[in-house]
Protein backbone atom coordinates (compact mmCIF):
# COMPACT_ATOMS: atom_id res chain seq x y z
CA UNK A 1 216.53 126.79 85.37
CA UNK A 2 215.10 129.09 82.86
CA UNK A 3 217.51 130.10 79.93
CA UNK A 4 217.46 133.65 78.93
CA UNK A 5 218.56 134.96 75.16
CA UNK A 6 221.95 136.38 74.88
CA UNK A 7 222.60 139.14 76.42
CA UNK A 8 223.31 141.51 73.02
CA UNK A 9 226.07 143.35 74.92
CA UNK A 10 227.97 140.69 76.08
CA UNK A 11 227.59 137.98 73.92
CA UNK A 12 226.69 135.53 76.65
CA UNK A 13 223.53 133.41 77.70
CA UNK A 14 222.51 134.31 80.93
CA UNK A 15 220.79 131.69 83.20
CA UNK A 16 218.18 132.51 86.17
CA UNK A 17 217.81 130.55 88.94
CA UNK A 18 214.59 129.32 90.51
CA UNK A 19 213.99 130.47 94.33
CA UNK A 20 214.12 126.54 95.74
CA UNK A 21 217.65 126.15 93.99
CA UNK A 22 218.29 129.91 95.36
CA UNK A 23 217.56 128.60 98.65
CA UNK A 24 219.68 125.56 98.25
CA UNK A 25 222.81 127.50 97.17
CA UNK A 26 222.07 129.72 100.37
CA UNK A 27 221.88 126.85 102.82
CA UNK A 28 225.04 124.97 100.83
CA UNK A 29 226.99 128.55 101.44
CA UNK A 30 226.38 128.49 105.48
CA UNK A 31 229.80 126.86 106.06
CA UNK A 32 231.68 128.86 104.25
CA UNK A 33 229.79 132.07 105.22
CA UNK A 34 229.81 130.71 109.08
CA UNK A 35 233.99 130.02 108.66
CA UNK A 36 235.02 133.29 107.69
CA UNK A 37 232.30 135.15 110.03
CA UNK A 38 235.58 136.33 112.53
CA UNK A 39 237.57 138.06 109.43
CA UNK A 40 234.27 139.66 108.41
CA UNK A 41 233.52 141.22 111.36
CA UNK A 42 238.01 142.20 112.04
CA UNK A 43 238.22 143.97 108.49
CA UNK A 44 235.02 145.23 108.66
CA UNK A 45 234.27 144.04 105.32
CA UNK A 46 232.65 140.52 104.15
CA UNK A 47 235.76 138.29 103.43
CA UNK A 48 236.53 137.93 99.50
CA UNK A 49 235.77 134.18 99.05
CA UNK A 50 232.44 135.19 100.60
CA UNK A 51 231.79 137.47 98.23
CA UNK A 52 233.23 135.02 95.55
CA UNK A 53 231.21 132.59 96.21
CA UNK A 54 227.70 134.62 96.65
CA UNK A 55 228.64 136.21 93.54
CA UNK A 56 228.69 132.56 91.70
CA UNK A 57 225.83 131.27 93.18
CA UNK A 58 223.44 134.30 92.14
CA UNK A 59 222.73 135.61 95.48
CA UNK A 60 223.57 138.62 94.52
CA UNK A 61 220.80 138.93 91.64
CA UNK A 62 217.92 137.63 93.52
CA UNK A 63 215.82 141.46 92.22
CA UNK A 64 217.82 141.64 89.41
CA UNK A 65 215.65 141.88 86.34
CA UNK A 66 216.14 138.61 84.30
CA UNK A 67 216.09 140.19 80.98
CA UNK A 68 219.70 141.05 82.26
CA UNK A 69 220.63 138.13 83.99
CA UNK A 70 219.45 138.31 87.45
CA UNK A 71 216.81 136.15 89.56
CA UNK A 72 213.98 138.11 89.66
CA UNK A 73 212.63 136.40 92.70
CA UNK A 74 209.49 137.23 94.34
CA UNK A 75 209.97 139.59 97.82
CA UNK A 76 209.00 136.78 99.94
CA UNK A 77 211.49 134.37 98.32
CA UNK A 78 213.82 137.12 98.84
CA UNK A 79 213.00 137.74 102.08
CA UNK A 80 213.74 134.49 103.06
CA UNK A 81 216.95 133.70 100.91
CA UNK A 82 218.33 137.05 102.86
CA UNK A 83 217.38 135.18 106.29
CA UNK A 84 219.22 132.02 105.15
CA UNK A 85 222.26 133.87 104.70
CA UNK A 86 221.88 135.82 107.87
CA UNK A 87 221.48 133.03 109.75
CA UNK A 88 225.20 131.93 108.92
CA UNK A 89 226.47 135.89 109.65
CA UNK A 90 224.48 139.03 110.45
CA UNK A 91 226.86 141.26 108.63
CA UNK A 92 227.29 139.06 105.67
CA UNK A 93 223.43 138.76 105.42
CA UNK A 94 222.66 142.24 105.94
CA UNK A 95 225.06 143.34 102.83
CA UNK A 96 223.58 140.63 100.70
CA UNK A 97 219.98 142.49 101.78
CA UNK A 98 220.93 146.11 101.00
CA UNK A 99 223.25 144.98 97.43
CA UNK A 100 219.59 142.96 96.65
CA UNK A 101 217.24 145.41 97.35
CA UNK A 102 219.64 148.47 95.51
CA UNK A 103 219.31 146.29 92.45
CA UNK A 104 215.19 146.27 92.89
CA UNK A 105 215.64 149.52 93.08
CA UNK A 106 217.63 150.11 89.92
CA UNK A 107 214.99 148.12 88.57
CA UNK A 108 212.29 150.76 88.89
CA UNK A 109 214.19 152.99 86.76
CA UNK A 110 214.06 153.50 82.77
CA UNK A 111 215.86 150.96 80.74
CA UNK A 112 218.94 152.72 79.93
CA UNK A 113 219.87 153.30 82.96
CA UNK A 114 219.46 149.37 83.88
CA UNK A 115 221.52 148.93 81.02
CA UNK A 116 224.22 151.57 82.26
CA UNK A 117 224.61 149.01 85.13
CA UNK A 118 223.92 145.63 84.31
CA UNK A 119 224.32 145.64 80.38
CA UNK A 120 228.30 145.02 79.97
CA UNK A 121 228.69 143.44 83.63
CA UNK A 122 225.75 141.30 84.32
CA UNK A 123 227.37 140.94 88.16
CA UNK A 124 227.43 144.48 88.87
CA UNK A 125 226.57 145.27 92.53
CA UNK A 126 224.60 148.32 93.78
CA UNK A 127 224.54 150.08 97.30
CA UNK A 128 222.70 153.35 98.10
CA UNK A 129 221.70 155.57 100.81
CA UNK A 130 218.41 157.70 100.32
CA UNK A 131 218.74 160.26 102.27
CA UNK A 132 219.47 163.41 100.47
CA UNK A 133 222.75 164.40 101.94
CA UNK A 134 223.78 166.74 99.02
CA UNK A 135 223.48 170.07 96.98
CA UNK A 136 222.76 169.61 93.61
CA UNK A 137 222.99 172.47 90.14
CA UNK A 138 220.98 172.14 87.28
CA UNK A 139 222.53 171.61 84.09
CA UNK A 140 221.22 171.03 80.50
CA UNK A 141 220.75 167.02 80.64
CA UNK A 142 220.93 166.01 83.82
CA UNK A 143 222.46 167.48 87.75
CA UNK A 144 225.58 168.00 88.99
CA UNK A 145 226.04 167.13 92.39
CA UNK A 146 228.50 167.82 95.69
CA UNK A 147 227.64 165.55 98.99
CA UNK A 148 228.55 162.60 101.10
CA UNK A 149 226.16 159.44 102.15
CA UNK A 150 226.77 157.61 105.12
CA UNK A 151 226.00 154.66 106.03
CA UNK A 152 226.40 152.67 102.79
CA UNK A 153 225.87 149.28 103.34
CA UNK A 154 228.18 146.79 101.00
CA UNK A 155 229.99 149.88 99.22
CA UNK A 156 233.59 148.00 99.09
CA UNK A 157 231.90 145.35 97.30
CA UNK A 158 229.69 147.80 94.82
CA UNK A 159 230.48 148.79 91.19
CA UNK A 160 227.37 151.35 91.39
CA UNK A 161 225.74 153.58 94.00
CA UNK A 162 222.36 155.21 94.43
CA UNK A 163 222.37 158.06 96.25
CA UNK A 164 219.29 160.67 97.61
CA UNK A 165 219.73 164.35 96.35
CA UNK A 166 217.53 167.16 95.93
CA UNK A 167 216.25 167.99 92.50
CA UNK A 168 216.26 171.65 91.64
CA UNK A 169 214.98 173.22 88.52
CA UNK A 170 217.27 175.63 86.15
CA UNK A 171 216.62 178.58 88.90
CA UNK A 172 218.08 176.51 91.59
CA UNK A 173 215.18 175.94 93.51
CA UNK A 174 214.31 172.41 94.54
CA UNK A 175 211.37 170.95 93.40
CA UNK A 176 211.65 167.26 94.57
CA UNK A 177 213.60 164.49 96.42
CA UNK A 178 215.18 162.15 93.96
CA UNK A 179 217.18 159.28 94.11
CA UNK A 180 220.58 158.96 91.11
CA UNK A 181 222.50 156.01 90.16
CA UNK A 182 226.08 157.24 90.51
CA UNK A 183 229.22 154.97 89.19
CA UNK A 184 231.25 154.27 92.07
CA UNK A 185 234.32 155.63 90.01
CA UNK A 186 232.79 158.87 89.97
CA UNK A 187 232.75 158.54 94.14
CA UNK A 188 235.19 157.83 96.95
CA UNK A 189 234.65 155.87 99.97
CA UNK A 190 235.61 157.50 103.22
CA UNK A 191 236.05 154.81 105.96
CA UNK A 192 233.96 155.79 109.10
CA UNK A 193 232.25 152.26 109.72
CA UNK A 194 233.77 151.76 113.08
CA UNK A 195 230.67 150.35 115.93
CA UNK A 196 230.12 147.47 118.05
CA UNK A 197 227.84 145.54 115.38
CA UNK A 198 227.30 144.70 111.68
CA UNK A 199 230.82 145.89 111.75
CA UNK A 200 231.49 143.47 108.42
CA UNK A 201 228.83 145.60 106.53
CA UNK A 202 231.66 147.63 105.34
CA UNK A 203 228.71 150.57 106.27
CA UNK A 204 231.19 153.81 105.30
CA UNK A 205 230.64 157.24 103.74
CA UNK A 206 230.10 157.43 100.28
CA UNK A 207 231.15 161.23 98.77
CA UNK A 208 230.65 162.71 95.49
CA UNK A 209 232.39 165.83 94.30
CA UNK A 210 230.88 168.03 91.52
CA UNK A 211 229.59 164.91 89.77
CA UNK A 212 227.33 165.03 86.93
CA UNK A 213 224.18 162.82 86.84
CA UNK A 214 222.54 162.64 83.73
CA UNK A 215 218.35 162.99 83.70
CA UNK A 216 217.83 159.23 82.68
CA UNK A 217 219.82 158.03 86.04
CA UNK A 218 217.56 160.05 88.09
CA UNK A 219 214.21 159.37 89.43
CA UNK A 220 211.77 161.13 91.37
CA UNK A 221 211.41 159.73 95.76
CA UNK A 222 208.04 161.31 95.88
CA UNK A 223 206.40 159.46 92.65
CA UNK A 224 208.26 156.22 93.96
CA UNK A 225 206.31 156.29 96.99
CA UNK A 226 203.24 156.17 95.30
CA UNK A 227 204.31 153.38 92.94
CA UNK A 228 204.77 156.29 89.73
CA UNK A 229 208.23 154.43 88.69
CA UNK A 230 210.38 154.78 85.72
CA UNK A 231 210.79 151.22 84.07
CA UNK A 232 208.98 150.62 81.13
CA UNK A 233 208.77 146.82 81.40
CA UNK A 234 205.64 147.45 83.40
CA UNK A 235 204.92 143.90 83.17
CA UNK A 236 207.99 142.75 85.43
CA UNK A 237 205.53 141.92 88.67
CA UNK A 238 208.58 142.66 90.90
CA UNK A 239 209.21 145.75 90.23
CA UNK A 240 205.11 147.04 90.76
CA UNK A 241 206.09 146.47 94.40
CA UNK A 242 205.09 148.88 96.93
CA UNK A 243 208.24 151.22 97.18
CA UNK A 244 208.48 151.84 101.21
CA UNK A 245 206.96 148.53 101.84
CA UNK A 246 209.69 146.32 100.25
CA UNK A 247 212.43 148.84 101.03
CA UNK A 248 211.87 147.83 104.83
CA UNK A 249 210.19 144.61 104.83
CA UNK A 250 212.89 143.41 103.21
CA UNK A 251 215.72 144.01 106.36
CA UNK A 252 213.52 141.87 108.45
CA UNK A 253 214.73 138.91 106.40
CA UNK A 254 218.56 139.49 107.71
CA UNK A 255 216.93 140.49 111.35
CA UNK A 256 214.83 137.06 111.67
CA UNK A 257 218.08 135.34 110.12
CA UNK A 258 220.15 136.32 113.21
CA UNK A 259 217.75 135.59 115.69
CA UNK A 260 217.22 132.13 113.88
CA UNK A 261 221.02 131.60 113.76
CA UNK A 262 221.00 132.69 117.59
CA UNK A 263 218.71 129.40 118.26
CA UNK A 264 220.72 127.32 116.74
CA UNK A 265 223.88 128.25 118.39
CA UNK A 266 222.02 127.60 121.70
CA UNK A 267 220.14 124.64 120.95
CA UNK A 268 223.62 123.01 119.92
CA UNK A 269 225.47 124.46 123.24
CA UNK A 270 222.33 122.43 125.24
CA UNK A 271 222.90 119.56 123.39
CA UNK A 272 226.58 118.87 124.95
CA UNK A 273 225.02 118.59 128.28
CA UNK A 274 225.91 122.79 129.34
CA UNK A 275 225.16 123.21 133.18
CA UNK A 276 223.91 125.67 135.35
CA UNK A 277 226.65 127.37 137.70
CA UNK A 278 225.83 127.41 141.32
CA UNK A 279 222.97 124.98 140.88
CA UNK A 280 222.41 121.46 140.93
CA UNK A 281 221.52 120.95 137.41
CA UNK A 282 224.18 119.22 135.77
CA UNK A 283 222.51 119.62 132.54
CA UNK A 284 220.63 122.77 131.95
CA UNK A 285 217.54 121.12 129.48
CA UNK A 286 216.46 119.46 132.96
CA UNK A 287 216.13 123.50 133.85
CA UNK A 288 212.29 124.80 134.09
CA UNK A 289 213.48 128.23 133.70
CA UNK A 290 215.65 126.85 130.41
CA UNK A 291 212.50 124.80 128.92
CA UNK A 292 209.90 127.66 129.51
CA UNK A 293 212.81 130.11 128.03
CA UNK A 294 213.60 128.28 125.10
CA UNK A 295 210.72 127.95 124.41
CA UNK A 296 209.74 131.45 124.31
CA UNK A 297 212.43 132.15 122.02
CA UNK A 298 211.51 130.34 119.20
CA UNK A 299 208.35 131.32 119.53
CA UNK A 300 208.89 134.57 119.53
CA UNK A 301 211.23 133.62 116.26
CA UNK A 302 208.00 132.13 114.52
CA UNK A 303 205.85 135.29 115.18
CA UNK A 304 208.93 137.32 113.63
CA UNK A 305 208.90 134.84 111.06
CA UNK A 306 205.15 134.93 110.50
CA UNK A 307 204.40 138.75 110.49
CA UNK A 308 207.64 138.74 107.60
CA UNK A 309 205.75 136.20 105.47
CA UNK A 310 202.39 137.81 105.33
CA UNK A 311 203.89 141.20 104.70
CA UNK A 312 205.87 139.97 101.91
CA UNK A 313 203.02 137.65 100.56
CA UNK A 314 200.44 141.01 100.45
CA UNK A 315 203.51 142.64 98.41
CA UNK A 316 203.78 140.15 96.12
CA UNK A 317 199.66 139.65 95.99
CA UNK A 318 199.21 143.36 95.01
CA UNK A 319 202.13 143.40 92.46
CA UNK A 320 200.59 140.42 90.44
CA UNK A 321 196.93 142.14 90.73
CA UNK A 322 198.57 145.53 89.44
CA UNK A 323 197.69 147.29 92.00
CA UNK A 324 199.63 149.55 94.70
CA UNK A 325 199.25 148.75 98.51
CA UNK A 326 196.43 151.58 100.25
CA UNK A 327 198.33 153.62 102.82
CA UNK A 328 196.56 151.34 105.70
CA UNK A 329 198.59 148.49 103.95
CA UNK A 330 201.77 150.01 103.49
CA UNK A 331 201.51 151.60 107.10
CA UNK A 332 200.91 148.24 108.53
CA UNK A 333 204.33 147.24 106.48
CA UNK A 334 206.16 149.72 108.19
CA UNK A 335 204.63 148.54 111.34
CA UNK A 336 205.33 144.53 111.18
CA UNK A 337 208.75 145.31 110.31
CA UNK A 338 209.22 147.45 113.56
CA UNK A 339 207.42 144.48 115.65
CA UNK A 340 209.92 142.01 113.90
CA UNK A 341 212.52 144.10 115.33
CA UNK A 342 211.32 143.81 118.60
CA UNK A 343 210.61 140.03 118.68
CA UNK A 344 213.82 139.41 117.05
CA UNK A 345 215.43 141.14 119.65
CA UNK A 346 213.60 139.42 122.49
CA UNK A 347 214.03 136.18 121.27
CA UNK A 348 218.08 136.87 121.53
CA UNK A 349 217.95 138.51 124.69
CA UNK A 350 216.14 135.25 126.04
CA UNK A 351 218.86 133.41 124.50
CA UNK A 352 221.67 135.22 126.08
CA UNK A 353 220.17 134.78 129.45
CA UNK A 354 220.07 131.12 128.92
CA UNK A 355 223.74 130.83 127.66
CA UNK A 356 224.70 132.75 130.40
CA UNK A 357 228.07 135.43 131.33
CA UNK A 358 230.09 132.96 128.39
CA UNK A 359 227.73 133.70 126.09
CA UNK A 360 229.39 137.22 125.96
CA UNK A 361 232.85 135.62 125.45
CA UNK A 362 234.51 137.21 122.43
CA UNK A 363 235.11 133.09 120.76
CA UNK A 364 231.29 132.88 121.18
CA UNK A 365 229.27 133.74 118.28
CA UNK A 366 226.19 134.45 120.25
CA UNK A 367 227.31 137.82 121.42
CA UNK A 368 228.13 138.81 117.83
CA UNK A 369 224.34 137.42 116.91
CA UNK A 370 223.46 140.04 119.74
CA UNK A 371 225.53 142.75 119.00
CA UNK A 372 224.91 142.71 115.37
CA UNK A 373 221.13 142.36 115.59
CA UNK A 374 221.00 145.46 118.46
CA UNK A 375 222.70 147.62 115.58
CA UNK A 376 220.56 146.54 112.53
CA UNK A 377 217.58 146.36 114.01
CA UNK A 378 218.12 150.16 115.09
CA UNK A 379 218.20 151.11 111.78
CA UNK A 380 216.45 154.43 110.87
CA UNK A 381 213.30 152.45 108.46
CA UNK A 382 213.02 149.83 111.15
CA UNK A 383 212.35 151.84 114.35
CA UNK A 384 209.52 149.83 116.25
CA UNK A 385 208.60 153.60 117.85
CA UNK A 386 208.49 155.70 114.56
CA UNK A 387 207.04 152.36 112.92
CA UNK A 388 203.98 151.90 115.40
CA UNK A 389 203.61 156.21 115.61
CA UNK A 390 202.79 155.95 111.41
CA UNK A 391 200.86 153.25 111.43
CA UNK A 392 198.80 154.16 114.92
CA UNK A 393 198.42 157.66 112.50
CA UNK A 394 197.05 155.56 109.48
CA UNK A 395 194.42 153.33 111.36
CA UNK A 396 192.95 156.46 113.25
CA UNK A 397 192.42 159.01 110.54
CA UNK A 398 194.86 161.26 111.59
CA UNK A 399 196.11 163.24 108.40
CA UNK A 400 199.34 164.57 109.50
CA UNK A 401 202.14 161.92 109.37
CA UNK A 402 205.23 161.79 110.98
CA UNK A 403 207.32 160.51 108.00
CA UNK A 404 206.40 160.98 103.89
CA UNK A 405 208.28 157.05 104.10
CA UNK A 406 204.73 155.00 103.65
C-alpha cells in the first residue's frame, strides 16, 4: 500500500492500492457479486451492496489518478481486474469497465477539472457517451449545451458525466468534436435501457438542457486521438495512453470475463456427473464430442485472453517510453479487440451446445453469460467487421479510413 499526502480539500489521507491486492479484493467480491447477479439483471441496475462494496474495495478507482486517491493501475492490470469482476456478472463487470475507463478519461483533462470531480469526493463516479448527440452555443467562458446521450453505461451509479458535443466558435460554426465533463445534477436520466442483455448496466439516456460547460471541462476528440491531451501531470504514465486504443481494449476485459465465467459454470455442471439425453452416456465427460468441445472453448478463451494481454502490454510499453502508438499499432488495437469479440463469443456458443436446451433455462446463469456477452460484444467500438475493415485499411496503405476512431 502506498500512502498518499492529505488530500488538501478534504482533510483526509488517501491510500492506493497495489494491482495484486486489487486483484484479491476482485476475486474476494465474486460471491457477493455472483449472489445478487438475478436483482442486477430484474432492476436493471447493479444491486446497492454491489456497488457498496466495489466502492470500498477501490474498484472503482483502478484509473483514478493517485494524487487524488485513486489506483492508478496500469491498462493491463485493469484489463484484467475488469475480467475478474465480469467473470462473477457481465453487467456488473461491464459498469465497473465503463465507470473505470470515464475516470482515465477525466484524467486526460487539465487539473481543475480533475479537481471539479474528485477533489471534495474522492469516490466520485464518472459515465460518458462520446458521441456528439447535441447542439451546442458559444458563450464567453465556456458552451452551453441542449442534447441527450444514450447508452450511458453505470449512470444511476455516477456523480459526473462526460458527454460528446460539437464545439463551435462565437459565429456558431463548429470547429471540432469535443468531449465535456457535465455534473450529473445539471442532467436527467431518461430510462430507455430495456434489451435482452447487460440489462443491469443501468445503460439509459442521459439529457442535458441548456447547460453551461465551462472551457476548462472541455477537451478537444480530435487532439485526444492523437495523444494532444489536457493534463499537465504529463508524467502520470497512465494517462500518455493511446486514446482509441485503451478506450476499446479495455471492454475486452469484461468480454473475456464472461466467457471465462461461462467455463466455469460448465466445467462445474460436468463435474456432478450431467448426461447426455437420448444417448448412452451417463456422464457427458466420457463424451468425444464434449472433450474435443471443451476443449475448444477454453482455448478459444486463452487466445481471447492472449490477444487482450499483448494489446494492453504495447499500451502500457509506449506510455512508459513517452511515446504514442503509430496508426498500424493503434489499428491493430482496434482489431484484437474485434477478434476478442469473436472468440469470446465462440467459446460461449460451444459452451451452450455442450450444456444443452437447460442451459437456456431462465435459473441457469449460462444463458445470461450468453445473452449478456451477444449484447456487449455488439457494441459500436468493438465491431469485429468495422474493427478488421480499419485495420485491413492501415496494413495496406489505403488513406481513406472508415472511422477517425484509431
Amino acid at each position: 500500500m502506498t500512502i498518499l499526502d492529505a488530500n488538501p480539500e478534504t482533510g483526509l489521507a488517501e491510500t492506493a492500492a497495489d494491482a495484486r491486492t486489487l486483484k484479491e479484493r476482485a476475486v474476494g467480491l465474486a460471491d457477493l457479486i455472483t449472489a445478487h447477479a438475478n436483482e442486477t439483471e430484474q432492476n436493471r441496475r447493479v444491486a446497492e451492496p454491489v456497488i457498496e462494496a466495489l466502492t470500498e474495495a477501490g474498484l472503482f478507482r483502478l484509473a483514478q489518478p493517485k494524487r487524488l486517491g485513486g489506483n492508478e493501475v496500469s491498462v493491463r492490470d485493469f484489463v484484467e481486474i475488469n475480467s475478474l469482476i465480469a467473470r462473477a456478472d457481465g453487467a456488473t463487470g461491464w459498469v465497473t469497465t465503463l465507470i473505470n475507463v470515464c475516470a482515465w478519461m477525466t484524467g486526460t483533462f487539465p487539473e481543475r477539472a480533475q479537481n471539479d470531480v474528485w477533489g471534495d469526493n474522492p469516490d466520485a463516479r464518472v459515465c460518458g457517451v462520446l458521441t456528439p448527440t447535441a447542439t451546442a452555443s458559444f458563450e464567453d467562458g465556456g458552451l452551453r449545451i441542449t442534447g441527450s446521450w444514450g447508452f450511458a453505461s453505470g449512470s444511476l451509479h455516477s456523480q459526473w458525466a462526460l458527454v460528446g458535443l460539437p464545439i463551435v466558435d462565437d459565429q456558431g460554426a463548429q470547429i471540432d468534436q469535443g468531449l465535456a465533463l457535465v455534473p450529473m445534477t445539471d442532467l436527467t436520466i431518461d430510462d430507455t435501457w430495456y434489451v435482452a442483455g447487460m440489462r443491469g448496466t443501468g445503460s439509459n439516456t442521459l439529457v442535458a438542457t441548456d447547460v453551461f460547460v465551462p472551457d476548462h471541462r472541455i477537451i478537444s476528440i480530435s487532439k485526444a486521438i492523437e495523444g494532444d491531451y489536457g493534463t499537465e501531470h504529463t508524467e502520470e504514465v497512465l494517462y500518455r495512453s493511446a486514446f482509441v486504443s485503451t478506450l476499446s481494449i479495455v471492454l475486452a476485459g469484461a468480454m473475456t470475463g464472461m466467457a471465462r465465467g461461462a467455463l466455469d459454470y460448465v466445467l462445474g455442471s460436468l463435474a456432478k456427473g450431467k448426461g447426455i439425453a437420448y444417448t448412452f452416456y451417463d456422464n457427458s465427460i466420457n463424451a468425444g464430442s464434449t472433450q474435443i468441445s471443451m476443449a475448444e472453448a477454453a482455448e478459444l478463451v486463452d487466445t481471447a485472453m492472449l490477444h487482450m494481454a499483448r494489446c494492453a502490454d504495447n499500451i502500457d510499453q509506449a506510455a512508459r517510453d513517452g511515446v504514442y502508438l503509430t496508426l498500424l499499432e493503434r489499428g491493430r488495437a482496434r482489431m484484437d479487440t474485434g477478434y476478442i469479440a469473436r472468440r469470446t463469443r465462440e467459446a460461449v456458443d460451444l459452451l451452450m451446445s455442450v450444456q444443452g436446451a437447460g442451459g437456456f433455462a431462465e435459473v441457469s446463469p449460462l444463458q445470461r453469460y450468453w445473452r449478456d456477452l451477444n449484447t456487449a460484444s455488439r457494441h459500436a467500438v468493438v465491431s469485429p467487421g468495422i474493427s478488421s475493415e480499419t485495420y485491413g485499411r492501415v496494413l495496406l496503405g489505403v488513406k481513406e479510413q472508415i472511422t477517425p476512431l484509431i
